[in-house]
N, C-alpha and C. Protein backbone atom coordinates (compact mmCIF):
# COMPACT_ATOMS: atom_id res chain seq x y z
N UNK A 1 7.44 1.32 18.39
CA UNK A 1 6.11 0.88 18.04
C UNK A 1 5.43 1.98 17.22
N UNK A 2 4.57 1.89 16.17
CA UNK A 2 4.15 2.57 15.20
C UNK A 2 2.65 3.10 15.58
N UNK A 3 1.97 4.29 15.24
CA UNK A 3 0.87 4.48 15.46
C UNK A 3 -0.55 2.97 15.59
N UNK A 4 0.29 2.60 14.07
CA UNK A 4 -0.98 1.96 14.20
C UNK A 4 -0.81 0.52 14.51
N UNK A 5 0.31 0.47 15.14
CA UNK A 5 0.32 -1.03 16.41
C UNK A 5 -0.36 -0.55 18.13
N UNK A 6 0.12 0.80 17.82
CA UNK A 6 -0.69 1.29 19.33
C UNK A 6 -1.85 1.82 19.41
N UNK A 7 -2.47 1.61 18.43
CA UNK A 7 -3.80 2.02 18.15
C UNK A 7 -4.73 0.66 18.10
N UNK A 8 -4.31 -0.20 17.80
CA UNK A 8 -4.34 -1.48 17.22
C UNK A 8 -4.20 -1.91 19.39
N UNK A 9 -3.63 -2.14 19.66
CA UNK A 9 -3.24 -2.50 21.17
C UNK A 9 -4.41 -1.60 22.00
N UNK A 10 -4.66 -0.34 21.99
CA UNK A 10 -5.72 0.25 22.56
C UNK A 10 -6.84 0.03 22.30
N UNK A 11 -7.39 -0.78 20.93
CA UNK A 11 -8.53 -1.35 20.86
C UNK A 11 -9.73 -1.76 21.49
N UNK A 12 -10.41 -1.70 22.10
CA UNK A 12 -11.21 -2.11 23.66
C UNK A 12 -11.96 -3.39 23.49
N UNK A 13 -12.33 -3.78 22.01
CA UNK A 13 -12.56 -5.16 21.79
C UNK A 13 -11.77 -5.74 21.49
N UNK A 14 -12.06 -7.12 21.44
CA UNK A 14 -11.00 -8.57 20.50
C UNK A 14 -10.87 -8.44 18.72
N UNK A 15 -10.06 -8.65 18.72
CA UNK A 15 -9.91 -8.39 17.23
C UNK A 15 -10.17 -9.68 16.87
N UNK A 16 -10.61 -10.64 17.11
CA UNK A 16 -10.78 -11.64 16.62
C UNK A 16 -9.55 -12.97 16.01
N UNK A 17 -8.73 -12.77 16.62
CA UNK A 17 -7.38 -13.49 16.67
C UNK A 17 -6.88 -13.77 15.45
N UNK A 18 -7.13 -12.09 14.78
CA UNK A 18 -5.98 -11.18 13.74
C UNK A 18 -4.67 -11.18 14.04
N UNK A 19 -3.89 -11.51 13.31
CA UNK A 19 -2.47 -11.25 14.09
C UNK A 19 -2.21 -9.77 13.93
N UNK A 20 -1.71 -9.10 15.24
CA UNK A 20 -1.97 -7.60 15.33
C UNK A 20 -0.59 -7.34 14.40
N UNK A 21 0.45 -7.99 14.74
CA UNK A 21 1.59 -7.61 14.56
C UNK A 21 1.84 -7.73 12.79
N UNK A 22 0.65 -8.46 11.81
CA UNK A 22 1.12 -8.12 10.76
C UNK A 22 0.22 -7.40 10.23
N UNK A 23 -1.27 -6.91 10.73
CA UNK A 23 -2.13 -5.96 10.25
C UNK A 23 -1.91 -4.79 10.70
N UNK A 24 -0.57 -4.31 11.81
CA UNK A 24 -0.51 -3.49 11.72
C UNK A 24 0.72 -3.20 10.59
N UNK A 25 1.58 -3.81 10.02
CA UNK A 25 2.72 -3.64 9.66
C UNK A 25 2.00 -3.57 8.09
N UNK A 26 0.75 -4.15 7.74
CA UNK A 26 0.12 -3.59 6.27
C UNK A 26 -0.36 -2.55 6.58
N UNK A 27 -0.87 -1.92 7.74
CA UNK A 27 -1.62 -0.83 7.69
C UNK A 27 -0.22 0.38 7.23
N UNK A 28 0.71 0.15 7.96
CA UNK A 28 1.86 0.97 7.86
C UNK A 28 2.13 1.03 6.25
N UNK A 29 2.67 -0.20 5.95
CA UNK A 29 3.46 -0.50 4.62
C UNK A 29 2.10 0.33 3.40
N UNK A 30 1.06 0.18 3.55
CA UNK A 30 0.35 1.09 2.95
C UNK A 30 -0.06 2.58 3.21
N UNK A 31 0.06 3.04 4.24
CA UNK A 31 -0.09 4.87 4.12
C UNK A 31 1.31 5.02 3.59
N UNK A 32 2.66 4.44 3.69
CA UNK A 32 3.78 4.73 3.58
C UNK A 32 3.76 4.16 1.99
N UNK A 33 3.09 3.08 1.43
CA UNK A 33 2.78 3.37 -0.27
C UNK A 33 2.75 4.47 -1.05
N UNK A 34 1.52 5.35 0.13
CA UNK A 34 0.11 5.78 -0.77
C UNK A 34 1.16 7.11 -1.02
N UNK A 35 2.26 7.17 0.43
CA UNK A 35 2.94 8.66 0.35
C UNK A 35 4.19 8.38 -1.02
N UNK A 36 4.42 7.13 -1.30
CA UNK A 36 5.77 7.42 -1.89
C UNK A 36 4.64 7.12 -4.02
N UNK A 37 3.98 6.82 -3.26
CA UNK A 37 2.96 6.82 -4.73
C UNK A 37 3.07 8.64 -5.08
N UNK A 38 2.19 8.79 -4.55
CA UNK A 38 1.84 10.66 -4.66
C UNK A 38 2.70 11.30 -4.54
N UNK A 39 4.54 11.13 -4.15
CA UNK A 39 5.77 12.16 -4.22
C UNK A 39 5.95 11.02 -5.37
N UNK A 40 5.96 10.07 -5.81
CA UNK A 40 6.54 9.71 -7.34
C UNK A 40 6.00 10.21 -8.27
N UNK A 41 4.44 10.54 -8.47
CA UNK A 41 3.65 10.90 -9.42
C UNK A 41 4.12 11.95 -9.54
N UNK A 42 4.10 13.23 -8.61
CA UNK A 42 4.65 14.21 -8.73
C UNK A 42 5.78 14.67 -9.00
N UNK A 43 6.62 13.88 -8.95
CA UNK A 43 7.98 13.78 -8.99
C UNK A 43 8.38 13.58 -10.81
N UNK A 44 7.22 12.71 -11.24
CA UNK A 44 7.39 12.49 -12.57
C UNK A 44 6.74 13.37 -13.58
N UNK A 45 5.53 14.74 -12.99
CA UNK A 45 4.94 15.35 -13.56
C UNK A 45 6.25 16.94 -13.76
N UNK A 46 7.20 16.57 -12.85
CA UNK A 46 8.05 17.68 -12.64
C UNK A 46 9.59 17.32 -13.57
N UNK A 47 9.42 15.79 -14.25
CA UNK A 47 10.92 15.42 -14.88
C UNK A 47 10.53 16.47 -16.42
N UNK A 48 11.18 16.10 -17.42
CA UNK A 48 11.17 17.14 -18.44
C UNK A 48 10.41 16.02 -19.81
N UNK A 49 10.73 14.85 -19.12
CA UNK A 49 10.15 13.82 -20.55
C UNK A 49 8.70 13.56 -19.96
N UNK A 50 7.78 13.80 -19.43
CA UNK A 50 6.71 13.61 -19.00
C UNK A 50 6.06 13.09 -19.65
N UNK A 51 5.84 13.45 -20.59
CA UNK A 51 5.24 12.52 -21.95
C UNK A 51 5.50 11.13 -22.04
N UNK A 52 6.63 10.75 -22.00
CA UNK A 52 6.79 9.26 -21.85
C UNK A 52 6.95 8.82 -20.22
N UNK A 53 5.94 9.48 -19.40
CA UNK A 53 6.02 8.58 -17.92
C UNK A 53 4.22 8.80 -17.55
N UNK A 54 3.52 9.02 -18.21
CA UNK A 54 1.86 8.91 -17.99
C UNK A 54 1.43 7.73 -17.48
N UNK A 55 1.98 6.31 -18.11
CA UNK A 55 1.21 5.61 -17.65
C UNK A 55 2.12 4.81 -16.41
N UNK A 56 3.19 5.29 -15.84
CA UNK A 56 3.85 5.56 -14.68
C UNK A 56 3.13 6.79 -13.42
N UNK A 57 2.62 7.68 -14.04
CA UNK A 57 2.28 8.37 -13.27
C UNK A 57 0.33 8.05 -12.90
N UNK A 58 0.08 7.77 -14.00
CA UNK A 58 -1.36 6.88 -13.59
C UNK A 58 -1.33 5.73 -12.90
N UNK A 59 -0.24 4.48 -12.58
CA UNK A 59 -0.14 3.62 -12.17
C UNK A 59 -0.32 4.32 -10.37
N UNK A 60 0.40 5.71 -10.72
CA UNK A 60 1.03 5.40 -8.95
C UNK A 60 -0.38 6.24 -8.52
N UNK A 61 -1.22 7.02 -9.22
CA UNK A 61 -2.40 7.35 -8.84
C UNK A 61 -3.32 6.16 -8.19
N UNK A 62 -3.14 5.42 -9.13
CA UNK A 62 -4.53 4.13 -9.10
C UNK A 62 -3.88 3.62 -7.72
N UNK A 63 -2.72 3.30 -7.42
CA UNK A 63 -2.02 2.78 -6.40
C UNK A 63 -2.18 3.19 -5.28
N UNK A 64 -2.21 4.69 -5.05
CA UNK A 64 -1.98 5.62 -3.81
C UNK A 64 -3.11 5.41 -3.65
N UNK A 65 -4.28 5.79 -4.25
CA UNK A 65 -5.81 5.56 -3.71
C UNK A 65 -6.31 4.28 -3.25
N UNK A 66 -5.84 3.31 -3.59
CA UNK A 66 -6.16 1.90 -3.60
C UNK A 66 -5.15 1.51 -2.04
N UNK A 67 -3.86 1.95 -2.58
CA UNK A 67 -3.22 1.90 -0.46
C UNK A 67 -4.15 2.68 0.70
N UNK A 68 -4.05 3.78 0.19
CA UNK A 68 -4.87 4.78 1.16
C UNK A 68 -6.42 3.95 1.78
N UNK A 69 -7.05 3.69 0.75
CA UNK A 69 -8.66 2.63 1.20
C UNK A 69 -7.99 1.74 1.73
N UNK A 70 -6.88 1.02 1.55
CA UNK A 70 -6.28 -0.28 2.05
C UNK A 70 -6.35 0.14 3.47
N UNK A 71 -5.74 0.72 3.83
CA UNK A 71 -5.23 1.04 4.90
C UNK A 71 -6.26 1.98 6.33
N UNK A 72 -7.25 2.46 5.57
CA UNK A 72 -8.26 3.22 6.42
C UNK A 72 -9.08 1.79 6.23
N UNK A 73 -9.72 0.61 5.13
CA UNK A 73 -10.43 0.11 6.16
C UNK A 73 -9.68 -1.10 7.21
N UNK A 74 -8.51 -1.23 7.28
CA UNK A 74 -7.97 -2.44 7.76
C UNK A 74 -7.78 -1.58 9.60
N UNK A 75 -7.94 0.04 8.92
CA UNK A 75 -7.71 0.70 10.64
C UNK A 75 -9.33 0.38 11.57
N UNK A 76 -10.39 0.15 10.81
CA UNK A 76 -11.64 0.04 11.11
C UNK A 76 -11.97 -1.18 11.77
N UNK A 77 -12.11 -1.68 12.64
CA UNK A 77 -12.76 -3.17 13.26
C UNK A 77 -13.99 -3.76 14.01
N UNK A 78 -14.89 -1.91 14.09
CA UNK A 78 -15.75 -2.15 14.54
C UNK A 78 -16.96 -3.16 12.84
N UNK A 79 -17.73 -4.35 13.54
CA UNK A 79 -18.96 -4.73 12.24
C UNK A 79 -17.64 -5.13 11.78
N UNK A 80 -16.71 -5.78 11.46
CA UNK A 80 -15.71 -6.25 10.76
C UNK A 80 -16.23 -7.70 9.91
N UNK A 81 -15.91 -7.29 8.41
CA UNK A 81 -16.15 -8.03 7.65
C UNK A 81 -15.20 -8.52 6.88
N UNK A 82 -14.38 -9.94 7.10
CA UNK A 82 -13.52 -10.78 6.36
C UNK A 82 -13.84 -10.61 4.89
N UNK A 83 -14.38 -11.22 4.01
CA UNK A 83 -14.43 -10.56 3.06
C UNK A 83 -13.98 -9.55 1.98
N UNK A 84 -14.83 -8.22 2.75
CA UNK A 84 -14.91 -7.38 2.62
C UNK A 84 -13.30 -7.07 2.67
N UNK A 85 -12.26 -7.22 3.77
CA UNK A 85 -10.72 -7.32 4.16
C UNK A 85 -10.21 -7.82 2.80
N UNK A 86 -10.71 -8.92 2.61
CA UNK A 86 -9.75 -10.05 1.79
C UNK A 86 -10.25 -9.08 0.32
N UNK A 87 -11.38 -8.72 -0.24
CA UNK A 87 -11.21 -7.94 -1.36
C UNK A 87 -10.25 -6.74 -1.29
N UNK A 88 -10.16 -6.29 -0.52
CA UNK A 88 -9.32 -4.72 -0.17
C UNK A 88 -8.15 -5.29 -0.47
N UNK A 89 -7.27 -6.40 0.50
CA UNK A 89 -6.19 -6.76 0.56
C UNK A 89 -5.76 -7.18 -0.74
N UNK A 90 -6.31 -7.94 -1.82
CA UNK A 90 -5.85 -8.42 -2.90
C UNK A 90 -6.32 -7.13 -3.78
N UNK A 91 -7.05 -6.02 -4.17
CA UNK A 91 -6.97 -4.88 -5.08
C UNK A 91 -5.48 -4.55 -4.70
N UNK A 92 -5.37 -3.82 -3.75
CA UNK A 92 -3.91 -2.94 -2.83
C UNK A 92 -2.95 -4.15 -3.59
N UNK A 93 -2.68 -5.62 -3.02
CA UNK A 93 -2.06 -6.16 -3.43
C UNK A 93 -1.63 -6.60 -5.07
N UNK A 94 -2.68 -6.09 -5.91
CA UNK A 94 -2.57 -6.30 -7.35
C UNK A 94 -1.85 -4.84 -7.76
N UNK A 95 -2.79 -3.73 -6.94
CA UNK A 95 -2.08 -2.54 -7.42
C UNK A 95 -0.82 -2.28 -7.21
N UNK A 96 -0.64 -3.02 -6.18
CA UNK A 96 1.18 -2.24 -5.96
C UNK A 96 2.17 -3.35 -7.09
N UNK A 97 1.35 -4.62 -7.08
CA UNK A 97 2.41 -5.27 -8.51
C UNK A 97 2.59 -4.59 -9.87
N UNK A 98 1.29 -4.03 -9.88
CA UNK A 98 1.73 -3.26 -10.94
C UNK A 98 2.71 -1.85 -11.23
N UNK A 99 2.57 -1.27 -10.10
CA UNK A 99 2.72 -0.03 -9.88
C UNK A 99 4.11 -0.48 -9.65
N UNK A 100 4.72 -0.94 -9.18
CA UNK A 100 6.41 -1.83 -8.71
C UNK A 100 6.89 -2.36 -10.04
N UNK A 101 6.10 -3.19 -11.04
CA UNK A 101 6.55 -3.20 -12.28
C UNK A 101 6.60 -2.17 -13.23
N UNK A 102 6.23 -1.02 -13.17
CA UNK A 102 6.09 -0.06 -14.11
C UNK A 102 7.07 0.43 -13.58
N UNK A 103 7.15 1.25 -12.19
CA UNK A 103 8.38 1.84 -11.71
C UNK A 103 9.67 1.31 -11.71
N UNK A 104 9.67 0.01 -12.10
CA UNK A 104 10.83 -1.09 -12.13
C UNK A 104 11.66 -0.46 -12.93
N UNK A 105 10.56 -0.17 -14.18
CA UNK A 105 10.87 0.11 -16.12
C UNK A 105 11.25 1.26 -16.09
N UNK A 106 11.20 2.19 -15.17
CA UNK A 106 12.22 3.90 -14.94
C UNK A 106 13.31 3.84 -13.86
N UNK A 107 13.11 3.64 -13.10
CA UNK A 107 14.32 2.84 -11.67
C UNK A 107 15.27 3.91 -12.33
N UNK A 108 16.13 3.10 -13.45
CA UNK A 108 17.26 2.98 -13.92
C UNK A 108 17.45 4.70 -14.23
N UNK A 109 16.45 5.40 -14.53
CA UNK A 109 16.50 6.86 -14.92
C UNK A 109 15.67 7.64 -14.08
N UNK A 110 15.25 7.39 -13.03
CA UNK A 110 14.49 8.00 -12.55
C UNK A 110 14.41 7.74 -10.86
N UNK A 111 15.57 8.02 -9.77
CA UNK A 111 15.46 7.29 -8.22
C UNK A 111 14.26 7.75 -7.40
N UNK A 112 13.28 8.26 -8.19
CA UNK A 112 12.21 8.09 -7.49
C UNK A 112 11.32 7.34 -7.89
N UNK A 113 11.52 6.91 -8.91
CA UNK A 113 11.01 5.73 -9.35
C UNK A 113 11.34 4.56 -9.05
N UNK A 114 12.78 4.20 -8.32
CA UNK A 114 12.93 2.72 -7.95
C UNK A 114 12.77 2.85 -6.23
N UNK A 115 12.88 4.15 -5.72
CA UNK A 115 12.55 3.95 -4.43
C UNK A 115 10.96 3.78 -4.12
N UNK A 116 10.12 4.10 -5.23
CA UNK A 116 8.46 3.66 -4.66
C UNK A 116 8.41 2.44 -5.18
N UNK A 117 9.18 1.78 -6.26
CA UNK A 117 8.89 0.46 -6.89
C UNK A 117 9.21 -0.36 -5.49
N UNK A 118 10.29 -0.29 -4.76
CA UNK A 118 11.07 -0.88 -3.22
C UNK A 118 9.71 -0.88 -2.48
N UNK A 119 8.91 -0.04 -2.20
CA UNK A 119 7.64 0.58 -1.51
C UNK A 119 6.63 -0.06 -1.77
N UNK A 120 6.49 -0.28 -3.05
CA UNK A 120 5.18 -1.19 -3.59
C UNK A 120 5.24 -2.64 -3.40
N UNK A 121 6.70 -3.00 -3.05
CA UNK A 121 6.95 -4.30 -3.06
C UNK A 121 6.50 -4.67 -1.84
N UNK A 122 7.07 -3.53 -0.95
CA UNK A 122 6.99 -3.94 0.99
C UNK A 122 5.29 -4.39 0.88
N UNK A 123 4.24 -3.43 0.33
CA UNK A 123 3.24 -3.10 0.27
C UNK A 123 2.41 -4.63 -0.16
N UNK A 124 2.63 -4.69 -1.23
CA UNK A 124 2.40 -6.14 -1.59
C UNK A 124 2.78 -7.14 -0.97
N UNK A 125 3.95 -7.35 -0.21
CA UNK A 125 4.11 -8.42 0.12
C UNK A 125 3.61 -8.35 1.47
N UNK A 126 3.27 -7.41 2.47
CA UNK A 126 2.43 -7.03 3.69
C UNK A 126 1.12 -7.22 3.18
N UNK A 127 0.18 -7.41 2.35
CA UNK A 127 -0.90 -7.36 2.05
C UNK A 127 -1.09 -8.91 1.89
N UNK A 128 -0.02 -9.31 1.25
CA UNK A 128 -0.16 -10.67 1.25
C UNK A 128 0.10 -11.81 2.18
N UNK A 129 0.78 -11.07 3.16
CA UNK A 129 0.74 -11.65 4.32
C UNK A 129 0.05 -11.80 5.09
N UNK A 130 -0.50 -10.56 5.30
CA UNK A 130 -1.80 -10.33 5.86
C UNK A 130 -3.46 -11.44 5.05
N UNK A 131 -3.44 -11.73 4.63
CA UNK A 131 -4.56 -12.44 3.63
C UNK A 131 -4.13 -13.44 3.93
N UNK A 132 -2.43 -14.24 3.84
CA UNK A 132 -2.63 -15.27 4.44
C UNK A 132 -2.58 -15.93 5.54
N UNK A 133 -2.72 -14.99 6.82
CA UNK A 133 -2.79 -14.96 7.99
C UNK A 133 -5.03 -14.95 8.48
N UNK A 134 -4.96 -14.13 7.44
CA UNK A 134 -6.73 -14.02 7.61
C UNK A 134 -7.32 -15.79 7.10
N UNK A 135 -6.64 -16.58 6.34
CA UNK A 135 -7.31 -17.62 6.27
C UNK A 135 -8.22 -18.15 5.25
């Protein structure tokens, strides 16, 4: 069990009949984004063609920040605002499509680039699960 299923289980209120078991598995699939975002960026500021991976390495910026908020407010439930969820969930979820298609386009030259593109996918498709579980 993962921090934030047992964090999620220690809760002292109702979550409001969230399914725990897939808001916690986006909360996961996004800090575990935001980390393979920020070792790819870096990873690509350290290759030798850098010049041609900027807007690879801006993708996984915009991405990591956008998981990271994903994921701190979906840990939050006190005043919980649907909404407010469902905008978070579809940014995170747009960002990691992109960020998974750009990294797609280095994969082939670059394995830290197809192992966060793998990452962005989990990410997206947990986000989107999550949204359509919220209703």
């Amino acid at each position: 069990m993962t921090v934030a299923a047992q964090m999620l289980d220690t809760y002292p209120k109702d979550l409001g009949g969230v399914d725990k078991g897939k808001l916690a598995a986006c909360i996961d699939a996004c800090v575990e984004c935001a980390q393979a975002c920020t070792a790819c960026a870096d990873a690509c500021l350290s290759e030798d063609m850098v010049a041609e991976l900027v807007k690879c390495i801006r993708t996984c910026a915009d991405c990591a920040d956008l998981c990271e908020a994903t994921g701190r407010v979906l840990s939050r439930h006190s005043g919980y605002d649907a909404n407010l969820s469902r905008a978070v969930l579809e940014a995170c979820a747009a960002a990691c499509k992109a960020c998974g298609d750009e990294c797609e386009s280095h994969a082939s030259m670059h394995e830290h680039c197809r192992v966060r593109a793998e990452s962005c996918r989990r990410c997206e498709a947990a986000c989107r699960e999550l949204l359509g579980a919220l209703g």
